[in-house]
N, C-alpha and C. Protein backbone atom coordinates (compact mmCIF):
# COMPACT_ATOMS: atom_id res chain seq x y z
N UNK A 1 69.00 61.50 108.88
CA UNK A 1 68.87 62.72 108.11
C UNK A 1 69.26 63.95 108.94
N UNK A 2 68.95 63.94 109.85
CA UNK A 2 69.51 64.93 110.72
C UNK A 2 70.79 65.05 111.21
N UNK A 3 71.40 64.09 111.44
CA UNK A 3 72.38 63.71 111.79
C UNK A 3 73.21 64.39 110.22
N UNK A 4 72.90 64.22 109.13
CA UNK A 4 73.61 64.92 107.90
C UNK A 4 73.21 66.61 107.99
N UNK A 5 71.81 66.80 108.04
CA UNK A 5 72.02 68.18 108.41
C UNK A 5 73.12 68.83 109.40
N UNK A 6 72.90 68.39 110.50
CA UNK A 6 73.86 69.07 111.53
C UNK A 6 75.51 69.42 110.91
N UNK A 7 76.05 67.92 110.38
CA UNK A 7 77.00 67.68 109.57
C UNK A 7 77.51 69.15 108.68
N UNK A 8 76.32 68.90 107.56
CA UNK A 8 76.63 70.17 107.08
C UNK A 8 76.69 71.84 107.91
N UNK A 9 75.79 71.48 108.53
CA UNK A 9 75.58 73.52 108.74
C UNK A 9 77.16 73.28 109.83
N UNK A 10 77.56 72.31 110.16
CA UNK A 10 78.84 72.37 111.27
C UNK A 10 79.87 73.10 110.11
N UNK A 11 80.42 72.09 108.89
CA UNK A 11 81.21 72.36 108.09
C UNK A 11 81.06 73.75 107.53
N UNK A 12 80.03 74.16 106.99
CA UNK A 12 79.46 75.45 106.02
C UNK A 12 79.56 76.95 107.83
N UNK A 13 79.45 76.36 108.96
CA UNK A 13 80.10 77.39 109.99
C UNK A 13 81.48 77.62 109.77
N UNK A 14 82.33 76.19 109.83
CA UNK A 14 84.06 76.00 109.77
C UNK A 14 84.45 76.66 108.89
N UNK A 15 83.56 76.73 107.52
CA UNK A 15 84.29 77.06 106.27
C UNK A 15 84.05 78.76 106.22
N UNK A 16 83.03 79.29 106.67
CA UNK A 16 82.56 80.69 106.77
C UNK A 16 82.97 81.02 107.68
N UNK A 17 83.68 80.64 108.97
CA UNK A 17 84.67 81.26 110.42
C UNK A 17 85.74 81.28 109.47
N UNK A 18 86.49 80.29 109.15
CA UNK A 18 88.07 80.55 108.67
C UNK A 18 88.29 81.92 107.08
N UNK A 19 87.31 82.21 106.72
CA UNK A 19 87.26 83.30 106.05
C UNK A 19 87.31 84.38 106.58
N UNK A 20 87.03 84.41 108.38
CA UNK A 20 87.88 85.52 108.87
C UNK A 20 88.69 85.98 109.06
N UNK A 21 89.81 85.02 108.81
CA UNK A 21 91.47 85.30 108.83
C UNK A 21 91.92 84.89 110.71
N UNK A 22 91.60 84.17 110.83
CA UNK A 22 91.69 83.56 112.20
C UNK A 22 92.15 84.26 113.54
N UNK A 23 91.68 85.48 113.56
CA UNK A 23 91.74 86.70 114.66
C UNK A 23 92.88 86.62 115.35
N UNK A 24 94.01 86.18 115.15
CA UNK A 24 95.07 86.70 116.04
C UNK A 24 95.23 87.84 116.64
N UNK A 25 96.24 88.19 117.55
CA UNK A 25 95.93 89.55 118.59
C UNK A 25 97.06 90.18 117.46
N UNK A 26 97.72 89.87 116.80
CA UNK A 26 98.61 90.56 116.20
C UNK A 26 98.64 91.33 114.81
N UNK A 27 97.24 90.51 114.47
CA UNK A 27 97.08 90.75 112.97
C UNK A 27 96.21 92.55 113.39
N UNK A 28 96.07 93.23 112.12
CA UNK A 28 95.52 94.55 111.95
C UNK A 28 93.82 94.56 112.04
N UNK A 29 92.52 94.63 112.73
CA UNK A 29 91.59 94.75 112.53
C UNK A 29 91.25 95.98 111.93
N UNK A 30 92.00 97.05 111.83
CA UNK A 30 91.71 98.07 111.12
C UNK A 30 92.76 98.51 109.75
N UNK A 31 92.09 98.96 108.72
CA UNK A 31 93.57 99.02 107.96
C UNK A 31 94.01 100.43 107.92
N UNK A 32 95.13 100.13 107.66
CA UNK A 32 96.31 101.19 108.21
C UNK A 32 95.54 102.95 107.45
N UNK A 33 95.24 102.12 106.11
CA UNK A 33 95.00 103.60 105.43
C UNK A 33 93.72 104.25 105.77
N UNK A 34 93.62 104.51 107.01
CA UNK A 34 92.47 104.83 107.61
C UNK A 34 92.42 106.37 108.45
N UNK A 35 91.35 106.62 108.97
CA UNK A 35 91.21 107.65 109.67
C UNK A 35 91.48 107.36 111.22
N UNK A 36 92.78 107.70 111.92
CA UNK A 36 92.94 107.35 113.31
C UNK A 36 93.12 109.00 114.43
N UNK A 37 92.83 108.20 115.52
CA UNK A 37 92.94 109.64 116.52
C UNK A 37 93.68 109.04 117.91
N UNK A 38 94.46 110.30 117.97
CA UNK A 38 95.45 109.79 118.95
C UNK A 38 95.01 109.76 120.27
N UNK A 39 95.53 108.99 120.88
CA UNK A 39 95.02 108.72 122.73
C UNK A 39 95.54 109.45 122.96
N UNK A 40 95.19 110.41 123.95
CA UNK A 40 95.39 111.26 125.05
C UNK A 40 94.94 112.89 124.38
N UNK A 41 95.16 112.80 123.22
CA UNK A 41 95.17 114.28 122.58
C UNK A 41 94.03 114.15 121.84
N UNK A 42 93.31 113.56 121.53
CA UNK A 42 92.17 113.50 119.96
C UNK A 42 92.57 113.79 118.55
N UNK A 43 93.93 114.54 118.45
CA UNK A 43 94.28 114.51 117.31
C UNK A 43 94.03 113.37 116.03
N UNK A 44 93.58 113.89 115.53
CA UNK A 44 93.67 112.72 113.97
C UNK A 44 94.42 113.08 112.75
N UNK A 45 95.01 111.70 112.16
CA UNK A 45 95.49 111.83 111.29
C UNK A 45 94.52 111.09 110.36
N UNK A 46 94.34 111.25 108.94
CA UNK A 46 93.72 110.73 107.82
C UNK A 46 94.38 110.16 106.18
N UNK A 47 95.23 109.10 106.67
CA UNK A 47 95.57 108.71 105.74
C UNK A 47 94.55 107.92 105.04
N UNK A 48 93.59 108.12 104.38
CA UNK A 48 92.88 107.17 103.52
C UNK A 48 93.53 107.73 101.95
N UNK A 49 93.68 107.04 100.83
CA UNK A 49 94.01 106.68 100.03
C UNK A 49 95.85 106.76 99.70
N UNK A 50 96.17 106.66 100.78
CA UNK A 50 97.72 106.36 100.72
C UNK A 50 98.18 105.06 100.21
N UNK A 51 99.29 104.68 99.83
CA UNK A 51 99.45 103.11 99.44
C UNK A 51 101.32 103.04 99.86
N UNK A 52 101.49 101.85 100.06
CA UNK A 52 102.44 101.71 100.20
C UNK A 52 103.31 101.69 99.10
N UNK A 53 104.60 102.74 99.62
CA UNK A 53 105.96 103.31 98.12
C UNK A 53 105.32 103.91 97.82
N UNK A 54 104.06 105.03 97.73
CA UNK A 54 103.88 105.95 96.90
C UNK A 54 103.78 106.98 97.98
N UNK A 55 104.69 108.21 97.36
CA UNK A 55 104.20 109.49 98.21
C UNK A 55 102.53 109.69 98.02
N UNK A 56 102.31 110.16 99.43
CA UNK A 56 100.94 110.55 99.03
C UNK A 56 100.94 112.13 100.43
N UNK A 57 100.54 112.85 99.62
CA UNK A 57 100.51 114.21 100.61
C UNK A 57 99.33 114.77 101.71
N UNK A 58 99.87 114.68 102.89
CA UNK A 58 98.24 115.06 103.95
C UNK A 58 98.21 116.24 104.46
N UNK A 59 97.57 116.55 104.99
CA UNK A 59 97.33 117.83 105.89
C UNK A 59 97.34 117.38 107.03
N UNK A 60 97.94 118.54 108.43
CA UNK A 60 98.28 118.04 109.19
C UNK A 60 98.01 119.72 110.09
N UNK A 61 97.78 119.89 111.33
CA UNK A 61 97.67 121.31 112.49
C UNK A 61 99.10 121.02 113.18
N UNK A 62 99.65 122.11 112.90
CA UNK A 62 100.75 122.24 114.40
C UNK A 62 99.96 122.67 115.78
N UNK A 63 100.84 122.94 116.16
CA UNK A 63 100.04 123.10 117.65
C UNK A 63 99.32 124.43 118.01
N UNK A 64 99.55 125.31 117.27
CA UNK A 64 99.31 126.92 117.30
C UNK A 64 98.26 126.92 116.21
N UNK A 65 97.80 125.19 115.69
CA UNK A 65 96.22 125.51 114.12
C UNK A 65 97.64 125.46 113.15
N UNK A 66 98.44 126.08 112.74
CA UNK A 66 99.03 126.27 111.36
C UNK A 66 98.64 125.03 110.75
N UNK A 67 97.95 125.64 109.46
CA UNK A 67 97.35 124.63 108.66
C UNK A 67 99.13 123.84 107.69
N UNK A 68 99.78 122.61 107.34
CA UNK A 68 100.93 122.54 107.07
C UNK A 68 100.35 121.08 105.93
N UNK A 69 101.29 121.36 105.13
CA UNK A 69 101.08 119.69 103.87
C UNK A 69 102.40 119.08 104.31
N UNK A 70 102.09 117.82 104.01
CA UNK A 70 103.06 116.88 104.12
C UNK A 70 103.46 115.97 102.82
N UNK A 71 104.55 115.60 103.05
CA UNK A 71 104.55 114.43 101.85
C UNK A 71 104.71 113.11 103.05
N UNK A 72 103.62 112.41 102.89
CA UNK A 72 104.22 110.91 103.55
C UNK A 72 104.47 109.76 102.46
N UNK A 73 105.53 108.87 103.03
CA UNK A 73 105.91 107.73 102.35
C UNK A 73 105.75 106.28 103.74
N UNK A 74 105.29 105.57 102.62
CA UNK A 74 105.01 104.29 103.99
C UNK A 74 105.28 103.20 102.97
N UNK A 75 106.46 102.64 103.88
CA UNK A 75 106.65 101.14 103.30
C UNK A 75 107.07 99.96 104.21
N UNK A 76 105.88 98.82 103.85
CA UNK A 76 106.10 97.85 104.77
C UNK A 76 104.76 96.74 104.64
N UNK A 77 103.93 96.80 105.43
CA UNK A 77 102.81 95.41 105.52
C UNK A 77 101.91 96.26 106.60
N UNK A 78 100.56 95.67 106.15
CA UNK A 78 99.09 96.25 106.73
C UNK A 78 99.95 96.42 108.30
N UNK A 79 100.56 95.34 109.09
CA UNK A 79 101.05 95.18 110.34
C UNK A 79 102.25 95.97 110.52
N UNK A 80 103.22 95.76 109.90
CA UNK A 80 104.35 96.74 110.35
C UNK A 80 105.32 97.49 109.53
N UNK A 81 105.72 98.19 109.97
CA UNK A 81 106.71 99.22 108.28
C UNK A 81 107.35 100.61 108.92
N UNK A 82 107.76 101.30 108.03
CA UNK A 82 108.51 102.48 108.24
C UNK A 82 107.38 103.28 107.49
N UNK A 83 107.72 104.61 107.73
CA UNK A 83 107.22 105.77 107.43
C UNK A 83 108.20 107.18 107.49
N UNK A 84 108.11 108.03 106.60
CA UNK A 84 108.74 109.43 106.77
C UNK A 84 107.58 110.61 106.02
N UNK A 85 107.70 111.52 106.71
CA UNK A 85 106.84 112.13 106.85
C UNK A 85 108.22 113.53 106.36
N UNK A 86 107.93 114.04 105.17
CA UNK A 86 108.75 114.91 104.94
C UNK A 86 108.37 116.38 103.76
N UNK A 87 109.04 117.05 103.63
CA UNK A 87 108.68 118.31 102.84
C UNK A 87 107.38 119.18 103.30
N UNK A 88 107.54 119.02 104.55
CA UNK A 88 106.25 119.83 105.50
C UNK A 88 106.43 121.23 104.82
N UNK A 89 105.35 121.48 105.02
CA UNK A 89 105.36 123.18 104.56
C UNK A 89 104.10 123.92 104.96
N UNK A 90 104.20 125.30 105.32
CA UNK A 90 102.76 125.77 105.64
C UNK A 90 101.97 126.15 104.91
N UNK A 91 100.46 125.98 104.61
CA UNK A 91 100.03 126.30 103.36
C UNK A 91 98.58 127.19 104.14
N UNK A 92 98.15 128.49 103.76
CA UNK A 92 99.46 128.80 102.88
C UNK A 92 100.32 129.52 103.11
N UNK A 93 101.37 129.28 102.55
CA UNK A 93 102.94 129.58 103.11
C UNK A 93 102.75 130.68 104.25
N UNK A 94 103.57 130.59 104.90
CA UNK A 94 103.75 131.88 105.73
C UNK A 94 105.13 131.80 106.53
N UNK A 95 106.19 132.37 106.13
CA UNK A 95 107.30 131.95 106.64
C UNK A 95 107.73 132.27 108.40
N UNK A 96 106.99 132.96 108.91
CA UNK A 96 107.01 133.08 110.51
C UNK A 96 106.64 131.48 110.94
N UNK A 97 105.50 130.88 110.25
CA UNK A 97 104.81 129.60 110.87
C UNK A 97 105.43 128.96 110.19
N UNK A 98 106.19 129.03 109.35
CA UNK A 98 106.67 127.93 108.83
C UNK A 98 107.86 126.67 109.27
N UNK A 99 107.89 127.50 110.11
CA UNK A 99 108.89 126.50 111.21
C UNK A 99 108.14 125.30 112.36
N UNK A 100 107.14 125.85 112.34
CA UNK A 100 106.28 124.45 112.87
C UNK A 100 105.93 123.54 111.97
N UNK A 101 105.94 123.81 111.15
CA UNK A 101 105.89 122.85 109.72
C UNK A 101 106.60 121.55 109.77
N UNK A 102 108.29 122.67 109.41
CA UNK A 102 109.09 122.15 109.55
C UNK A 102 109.64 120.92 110.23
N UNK A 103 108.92 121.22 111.93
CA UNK A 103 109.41 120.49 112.80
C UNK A 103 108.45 119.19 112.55
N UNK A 104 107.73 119.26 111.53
CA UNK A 104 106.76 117.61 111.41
C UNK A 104 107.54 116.24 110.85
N UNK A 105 108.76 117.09 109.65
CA UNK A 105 109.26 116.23 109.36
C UNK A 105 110.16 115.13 109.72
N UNK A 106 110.01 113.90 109.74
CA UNK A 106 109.99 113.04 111.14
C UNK A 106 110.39 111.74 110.01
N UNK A 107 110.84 110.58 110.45
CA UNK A 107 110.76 109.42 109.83
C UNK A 107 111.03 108.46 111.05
N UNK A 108 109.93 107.03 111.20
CA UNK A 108 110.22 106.57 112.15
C UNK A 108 109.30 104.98 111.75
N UNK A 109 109.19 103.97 112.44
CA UNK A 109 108.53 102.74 112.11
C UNK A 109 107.18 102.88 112.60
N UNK A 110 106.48 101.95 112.51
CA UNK A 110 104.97 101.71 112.83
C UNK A 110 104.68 99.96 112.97
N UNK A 111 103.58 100.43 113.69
CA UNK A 111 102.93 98.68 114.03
C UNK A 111 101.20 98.80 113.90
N UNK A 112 100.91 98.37 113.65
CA UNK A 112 99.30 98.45 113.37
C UNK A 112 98.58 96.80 113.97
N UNK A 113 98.38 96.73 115.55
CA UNK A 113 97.51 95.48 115.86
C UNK A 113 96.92 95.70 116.75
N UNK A 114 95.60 94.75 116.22
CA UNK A 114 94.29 94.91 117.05
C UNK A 114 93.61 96.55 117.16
N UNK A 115 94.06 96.85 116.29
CA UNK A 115 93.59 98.41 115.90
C UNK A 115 94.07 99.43 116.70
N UNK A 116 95.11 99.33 116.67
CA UNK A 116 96.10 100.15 117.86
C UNK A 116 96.80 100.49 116.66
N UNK A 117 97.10 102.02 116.14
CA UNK A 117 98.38 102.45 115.54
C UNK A 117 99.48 102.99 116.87
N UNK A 118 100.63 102.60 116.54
CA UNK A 118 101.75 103.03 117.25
C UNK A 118 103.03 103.23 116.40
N UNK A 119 102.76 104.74 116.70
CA UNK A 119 104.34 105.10 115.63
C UNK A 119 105.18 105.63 116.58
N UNK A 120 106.40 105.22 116.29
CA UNK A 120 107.92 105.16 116.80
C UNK A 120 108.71 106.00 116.28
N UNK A 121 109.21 107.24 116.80
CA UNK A 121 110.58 107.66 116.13
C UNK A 121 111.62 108.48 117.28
N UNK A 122 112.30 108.88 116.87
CA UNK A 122 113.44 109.71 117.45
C UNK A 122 113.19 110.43 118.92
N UNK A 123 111.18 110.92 118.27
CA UNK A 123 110.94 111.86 119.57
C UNK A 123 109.89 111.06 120.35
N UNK A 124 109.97 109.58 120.07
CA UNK A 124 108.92 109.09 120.95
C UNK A 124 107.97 107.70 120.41
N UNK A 125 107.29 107.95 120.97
CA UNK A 125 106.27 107.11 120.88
C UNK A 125 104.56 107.44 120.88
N UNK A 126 103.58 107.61 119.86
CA UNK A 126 102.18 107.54 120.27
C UNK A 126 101.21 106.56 119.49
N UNK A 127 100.39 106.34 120.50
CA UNK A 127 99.25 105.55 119.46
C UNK A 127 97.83 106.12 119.63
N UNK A 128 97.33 105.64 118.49
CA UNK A 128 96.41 105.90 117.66
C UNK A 128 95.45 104.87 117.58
N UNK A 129 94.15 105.55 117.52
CA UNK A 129 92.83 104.22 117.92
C UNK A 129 92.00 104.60 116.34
């Protein structure tokens, strides 16, 4: 009889571990549409309710505070994809600052593993915890 207990609670462990999605180092522990902050700077970005193919618009600080909206687009998989980040603008408007705005608009790839965001483009590289 014991020998069947053990049995079971072994199987009913096996069957309740593999419902974790079997922890690879590559897969996403965090999901993408989340609140992240960048290493070295603290900056955060807050994409929560973004989806992939749909514009969805954020707020974003240049470096001088200018408060600026964005339109982002993200298409790809929880793990990896493209992104563009475009129609920055300062809100509200102010056309002196509006050139830091400007300079947000960016399009470049992404990787999301082990809860590391790392986005890639033209001017670089940063990640995000």
């Amino acid at each position: 009889m014991k020998t069947l207990t053990k049995m079971i609670f072994a199987a009913s462990a096996a069957v309740l571990l593999s419902a974790c999605g079997g922890g690879g180092d590559d897969e996403p522990s965090k999901d993408l549409f989340s609140i992240w902050t960048q290493d070295g700077t603290g900056a955060t970005i807050d994409i929560r309710g973004a989806s992939f193919g749909n514009p969805h618009y954020l707020y974003a600080f240049a470096q001088d505070g200018t408060q600026c909206i964005c339109q982002l687009t993200v298409v790809g998989t929880q793990e990896q994809g493209s992104f563009a980040m475009s129609r920055c603008i300062s809100t509200p408007y102010n056309s002196a600052k509006n050139p830091l705005c400007e300079a947000m608009n960016v399009a470049g790839n992404y990787t999301n593993a082990s809860a590391i965001l790392t986005l890639s483009t033209q001017r670089g590289s940063s990640t995000y915890r």
